[in-house]
C-alpha atoms as a PDB file:
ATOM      1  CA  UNK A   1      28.218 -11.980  -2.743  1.00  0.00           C
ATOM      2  CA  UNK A   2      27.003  -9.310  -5.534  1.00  0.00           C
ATOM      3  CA  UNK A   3      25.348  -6.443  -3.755  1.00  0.00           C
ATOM      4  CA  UNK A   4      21.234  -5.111  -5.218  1.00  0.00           C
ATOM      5  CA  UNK A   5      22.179  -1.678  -7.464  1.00  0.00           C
ATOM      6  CA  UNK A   6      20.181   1.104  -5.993  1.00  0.00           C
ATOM      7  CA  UNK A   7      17.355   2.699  -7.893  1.00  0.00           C
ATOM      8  CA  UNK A   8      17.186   6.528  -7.442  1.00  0.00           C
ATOM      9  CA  UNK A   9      13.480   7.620  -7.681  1.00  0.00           C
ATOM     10  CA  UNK A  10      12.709  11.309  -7.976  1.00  0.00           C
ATOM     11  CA  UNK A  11       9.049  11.777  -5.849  1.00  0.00           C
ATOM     12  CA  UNK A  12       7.029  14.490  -6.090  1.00  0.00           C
ATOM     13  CA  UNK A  13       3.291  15.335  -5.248  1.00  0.00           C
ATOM     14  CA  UNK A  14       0.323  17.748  -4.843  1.00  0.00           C
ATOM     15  CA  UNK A  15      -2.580  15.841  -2.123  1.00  0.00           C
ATOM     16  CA  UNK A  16      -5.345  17.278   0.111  1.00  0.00           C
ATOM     17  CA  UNK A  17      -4.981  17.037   4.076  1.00  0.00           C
ATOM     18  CA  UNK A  18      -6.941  18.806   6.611  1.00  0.00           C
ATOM     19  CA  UNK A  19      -5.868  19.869   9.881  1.00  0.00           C
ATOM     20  CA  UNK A  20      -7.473  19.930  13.434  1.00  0.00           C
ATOM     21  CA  UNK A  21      -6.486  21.068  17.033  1.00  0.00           C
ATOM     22  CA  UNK A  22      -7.183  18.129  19.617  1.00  0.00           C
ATOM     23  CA  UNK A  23      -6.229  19.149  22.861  1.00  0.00           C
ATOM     24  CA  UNK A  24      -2.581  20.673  22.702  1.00  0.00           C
ATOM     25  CA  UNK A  25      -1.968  19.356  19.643  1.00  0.00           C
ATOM     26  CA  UNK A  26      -3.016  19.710  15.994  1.00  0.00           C
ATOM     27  CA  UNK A  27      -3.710  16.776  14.074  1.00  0.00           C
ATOM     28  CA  UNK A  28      -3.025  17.031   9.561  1.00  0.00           C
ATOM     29  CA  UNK A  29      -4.536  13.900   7.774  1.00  0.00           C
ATOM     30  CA  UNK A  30      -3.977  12.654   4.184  1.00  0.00           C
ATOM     31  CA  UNK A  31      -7.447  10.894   3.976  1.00  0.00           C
ATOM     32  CA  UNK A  32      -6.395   9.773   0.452  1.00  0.00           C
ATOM     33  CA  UNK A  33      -3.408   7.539   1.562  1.00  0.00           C
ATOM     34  CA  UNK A  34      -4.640   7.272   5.327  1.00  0.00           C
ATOM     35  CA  UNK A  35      -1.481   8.806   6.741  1.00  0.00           C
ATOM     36  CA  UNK A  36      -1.699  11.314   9.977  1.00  0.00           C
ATOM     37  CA  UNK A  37       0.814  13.283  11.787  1.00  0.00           C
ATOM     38  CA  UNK A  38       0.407  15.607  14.623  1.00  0.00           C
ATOM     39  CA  UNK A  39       2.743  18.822  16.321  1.00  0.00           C
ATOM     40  CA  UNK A  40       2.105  21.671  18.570  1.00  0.00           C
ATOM     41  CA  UNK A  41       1.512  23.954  15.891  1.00  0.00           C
ATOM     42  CA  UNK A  42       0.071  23.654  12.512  1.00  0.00           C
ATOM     43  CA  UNK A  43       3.535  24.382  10.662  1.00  0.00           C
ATOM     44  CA  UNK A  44       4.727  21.290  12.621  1.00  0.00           C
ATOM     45  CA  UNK A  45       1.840  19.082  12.173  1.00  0.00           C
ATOM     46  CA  UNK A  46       2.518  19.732   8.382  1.00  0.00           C
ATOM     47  CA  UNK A  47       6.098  19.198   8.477  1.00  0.00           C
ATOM     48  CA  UNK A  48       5.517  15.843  10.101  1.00  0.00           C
ATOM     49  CA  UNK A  49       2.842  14.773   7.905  1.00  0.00           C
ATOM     50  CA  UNK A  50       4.878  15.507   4.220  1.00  0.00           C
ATOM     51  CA  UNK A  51       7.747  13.202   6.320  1.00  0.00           C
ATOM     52  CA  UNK A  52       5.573  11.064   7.143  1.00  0.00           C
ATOM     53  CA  UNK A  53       3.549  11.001   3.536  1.00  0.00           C
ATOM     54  CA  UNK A  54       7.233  10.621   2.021  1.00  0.00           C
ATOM     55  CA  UNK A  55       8.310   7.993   4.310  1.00  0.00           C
ATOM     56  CA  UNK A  56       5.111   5.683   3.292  1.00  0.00           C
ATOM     57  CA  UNK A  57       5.715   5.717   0.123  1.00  0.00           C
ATOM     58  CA  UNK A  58       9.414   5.134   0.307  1.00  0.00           C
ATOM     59  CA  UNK A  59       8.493   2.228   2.495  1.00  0.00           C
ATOM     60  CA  UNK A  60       5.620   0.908   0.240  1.00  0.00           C
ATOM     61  CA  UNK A  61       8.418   1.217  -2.723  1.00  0.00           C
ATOM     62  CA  UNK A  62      11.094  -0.895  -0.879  1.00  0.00           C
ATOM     63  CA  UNK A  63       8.345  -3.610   0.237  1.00  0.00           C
ATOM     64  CA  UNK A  64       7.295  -3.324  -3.888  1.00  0.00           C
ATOM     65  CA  UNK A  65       3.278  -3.062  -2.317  1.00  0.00           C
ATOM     66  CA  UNK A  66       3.040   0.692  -3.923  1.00  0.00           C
ATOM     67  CA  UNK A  67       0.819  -0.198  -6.660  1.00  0.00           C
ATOM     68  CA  UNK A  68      -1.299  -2.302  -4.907  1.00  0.00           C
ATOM     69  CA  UNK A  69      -1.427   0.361  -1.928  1.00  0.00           C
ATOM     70  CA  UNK A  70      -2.284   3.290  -4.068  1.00  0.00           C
ATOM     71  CA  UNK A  71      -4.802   0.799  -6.266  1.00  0.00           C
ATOM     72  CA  UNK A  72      -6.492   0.461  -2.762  1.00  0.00           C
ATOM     73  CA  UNK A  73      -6.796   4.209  -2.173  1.00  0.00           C
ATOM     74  CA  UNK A  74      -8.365   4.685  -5.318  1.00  0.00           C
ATOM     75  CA  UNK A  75      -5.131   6.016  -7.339  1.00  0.00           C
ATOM     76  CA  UNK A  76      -5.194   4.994 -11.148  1.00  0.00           C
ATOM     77  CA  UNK A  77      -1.838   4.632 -12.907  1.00  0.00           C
ATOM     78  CA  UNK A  78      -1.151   6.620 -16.081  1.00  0.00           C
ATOM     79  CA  UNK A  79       2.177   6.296 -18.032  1.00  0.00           C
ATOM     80  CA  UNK A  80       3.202   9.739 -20.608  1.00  0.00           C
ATOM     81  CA  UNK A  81       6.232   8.848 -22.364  1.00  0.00           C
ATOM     82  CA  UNK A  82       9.233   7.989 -19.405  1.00  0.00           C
ATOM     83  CA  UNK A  83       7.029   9.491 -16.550  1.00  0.00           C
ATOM     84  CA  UNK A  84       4.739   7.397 -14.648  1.00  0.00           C
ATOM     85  CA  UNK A  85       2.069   8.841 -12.463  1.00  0.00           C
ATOM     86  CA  UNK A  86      -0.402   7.717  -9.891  1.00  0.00           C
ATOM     87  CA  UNK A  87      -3.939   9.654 -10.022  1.00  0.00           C
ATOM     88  CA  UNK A  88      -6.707  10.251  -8.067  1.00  0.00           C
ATOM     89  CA  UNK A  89      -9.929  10.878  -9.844  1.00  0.00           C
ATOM     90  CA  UNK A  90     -12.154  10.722  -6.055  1.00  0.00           C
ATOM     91  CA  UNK A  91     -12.217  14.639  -5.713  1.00  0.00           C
ATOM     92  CA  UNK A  92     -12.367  17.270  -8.664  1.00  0.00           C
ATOM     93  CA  UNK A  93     -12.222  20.072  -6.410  1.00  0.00           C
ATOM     94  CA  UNK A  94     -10.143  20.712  -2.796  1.00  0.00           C
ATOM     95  CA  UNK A  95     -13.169  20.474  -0.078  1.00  0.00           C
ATOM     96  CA  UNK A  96     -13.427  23.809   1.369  1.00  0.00           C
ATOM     97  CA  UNK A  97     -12.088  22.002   5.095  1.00  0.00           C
ATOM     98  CA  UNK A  98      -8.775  20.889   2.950  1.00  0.00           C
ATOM     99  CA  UNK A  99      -5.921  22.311   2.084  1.00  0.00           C
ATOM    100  CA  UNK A 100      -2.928  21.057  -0.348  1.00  0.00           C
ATOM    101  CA  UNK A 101       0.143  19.270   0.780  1.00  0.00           C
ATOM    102  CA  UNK A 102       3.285  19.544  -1.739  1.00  0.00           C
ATOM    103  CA  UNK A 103       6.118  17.364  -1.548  1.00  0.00           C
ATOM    104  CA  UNK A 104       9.137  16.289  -3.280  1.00  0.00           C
ATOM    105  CA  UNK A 105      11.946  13.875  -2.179  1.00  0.00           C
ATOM    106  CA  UNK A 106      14.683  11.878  -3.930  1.00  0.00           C
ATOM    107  CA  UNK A 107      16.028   8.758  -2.387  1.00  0.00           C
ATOM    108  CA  UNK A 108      17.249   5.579  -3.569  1.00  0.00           C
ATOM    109  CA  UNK A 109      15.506   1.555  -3.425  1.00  0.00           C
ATOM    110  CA  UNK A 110      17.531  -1.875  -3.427  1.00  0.00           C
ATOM    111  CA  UNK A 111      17.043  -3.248  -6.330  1.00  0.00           C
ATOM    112  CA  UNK A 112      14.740  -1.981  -9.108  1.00  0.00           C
ATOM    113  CA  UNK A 113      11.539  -0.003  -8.981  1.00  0.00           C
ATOM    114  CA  UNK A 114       9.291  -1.837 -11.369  1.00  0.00           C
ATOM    115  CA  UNK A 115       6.308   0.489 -12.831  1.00  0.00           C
ATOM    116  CA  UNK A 116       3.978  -1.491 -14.909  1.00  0.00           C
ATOM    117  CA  UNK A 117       3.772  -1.604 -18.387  1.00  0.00           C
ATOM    118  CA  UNK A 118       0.266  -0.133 -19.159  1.00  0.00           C
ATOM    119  CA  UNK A 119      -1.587   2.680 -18.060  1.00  0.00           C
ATOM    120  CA  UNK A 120      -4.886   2.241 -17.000  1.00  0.00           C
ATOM    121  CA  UNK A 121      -7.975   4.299 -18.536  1.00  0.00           C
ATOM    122  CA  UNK A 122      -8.111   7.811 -17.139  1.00  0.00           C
ATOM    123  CA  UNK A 123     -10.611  10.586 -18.099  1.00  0.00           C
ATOM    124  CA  UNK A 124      -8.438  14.081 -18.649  1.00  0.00           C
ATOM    125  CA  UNK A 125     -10.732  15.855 -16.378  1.00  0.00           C
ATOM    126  CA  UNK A 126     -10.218  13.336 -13.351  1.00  0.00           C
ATOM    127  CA  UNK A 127      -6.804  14.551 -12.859  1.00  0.00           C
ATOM    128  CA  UNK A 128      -6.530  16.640  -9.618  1.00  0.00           C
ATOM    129  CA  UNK A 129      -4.347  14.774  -6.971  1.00  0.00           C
ATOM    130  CA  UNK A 130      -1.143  13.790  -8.327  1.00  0.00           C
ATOM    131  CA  UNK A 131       1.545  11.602  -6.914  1.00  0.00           C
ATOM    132  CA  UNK A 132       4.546  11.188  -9.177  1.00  0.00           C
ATOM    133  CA  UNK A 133       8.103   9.459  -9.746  1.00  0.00           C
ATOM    134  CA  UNK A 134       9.245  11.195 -12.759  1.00  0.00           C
ATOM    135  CA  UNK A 135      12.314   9.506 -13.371  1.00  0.00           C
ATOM    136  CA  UNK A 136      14.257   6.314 -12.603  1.00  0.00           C
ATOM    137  CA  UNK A 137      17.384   5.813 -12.641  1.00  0.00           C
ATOM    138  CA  UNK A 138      19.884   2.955 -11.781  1.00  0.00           C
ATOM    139  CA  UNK A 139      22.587   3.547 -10.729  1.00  0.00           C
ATOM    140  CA  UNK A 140      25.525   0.951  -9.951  1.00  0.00           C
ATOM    141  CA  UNK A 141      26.652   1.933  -6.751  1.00  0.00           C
ATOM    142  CA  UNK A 142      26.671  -0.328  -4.078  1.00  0.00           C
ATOM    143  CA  UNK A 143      23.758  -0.548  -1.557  1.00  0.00           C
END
């Protein structure tokens, strides 16, 4: 039985979260994808929300949902040359209760990560929140 080739995606991405104390705890949303984490402290509650941010869309990329998830959360999809992005035009600014989550991850898929083959329309000036896999790559190792 032929084994799936593994896709290694490169991830990387700039979002706004906010973070609140409830209780004992402190609570970091990505309103944008609808992903929350919590911790004891701030610095953890962050920690655990990039995993968690990262893990989502790993998970949406192996299920092959990602475009329609980010569609749903108002992301547009712009190709430039080999690089394919996801954008958010909802915000132009950070609101002044949000702060900026960076992350970057590489990790491999079964199978192929198909992007699709046309951007959609995307004013220059509605680019703030960026979500991106710059690069693709299959390679035949087995899974």
């Amino acid at each position: 039985m032929a084994r799936k080739k593994k896709t290694w995606v490169n991830l990387r991405g700039t979002l706004p979260y906010r973070i609140a104390p409830d209780e004992d705890w402190f609570i970091a949303k990505c309103e944008l994808l609808h992903v929350n984490a919590q911790g004891k402290t701030k610095a953890s509650a962050v920690r655990h929300l990039r995993d968690a941010v990262i893990a989502f869309l790993w998970v949406s990329m192996e299920d092959g949902t990602i475009h329609e998830i980010l569609k749903d959360c108002g992301f547009h999809f712009l190709r430039l040359g080999n690089d394919a992005f996801w954008v958010s035009p909802k915000q132009r600014r950070i609101p002044i209760d949000h702060q900026t989550l960076q992350f970057s991850s590489r990790f491999s898929i079964r199978g192929a990560f198909l992007l699709p083959k046309h951007s959609e329309h995307v004013p220059e000036a509605d680019l703030p929140w960026v979500v991106a896999f710059p690069k693709t790559d299959e390679s035949a190792r087995a899974a």
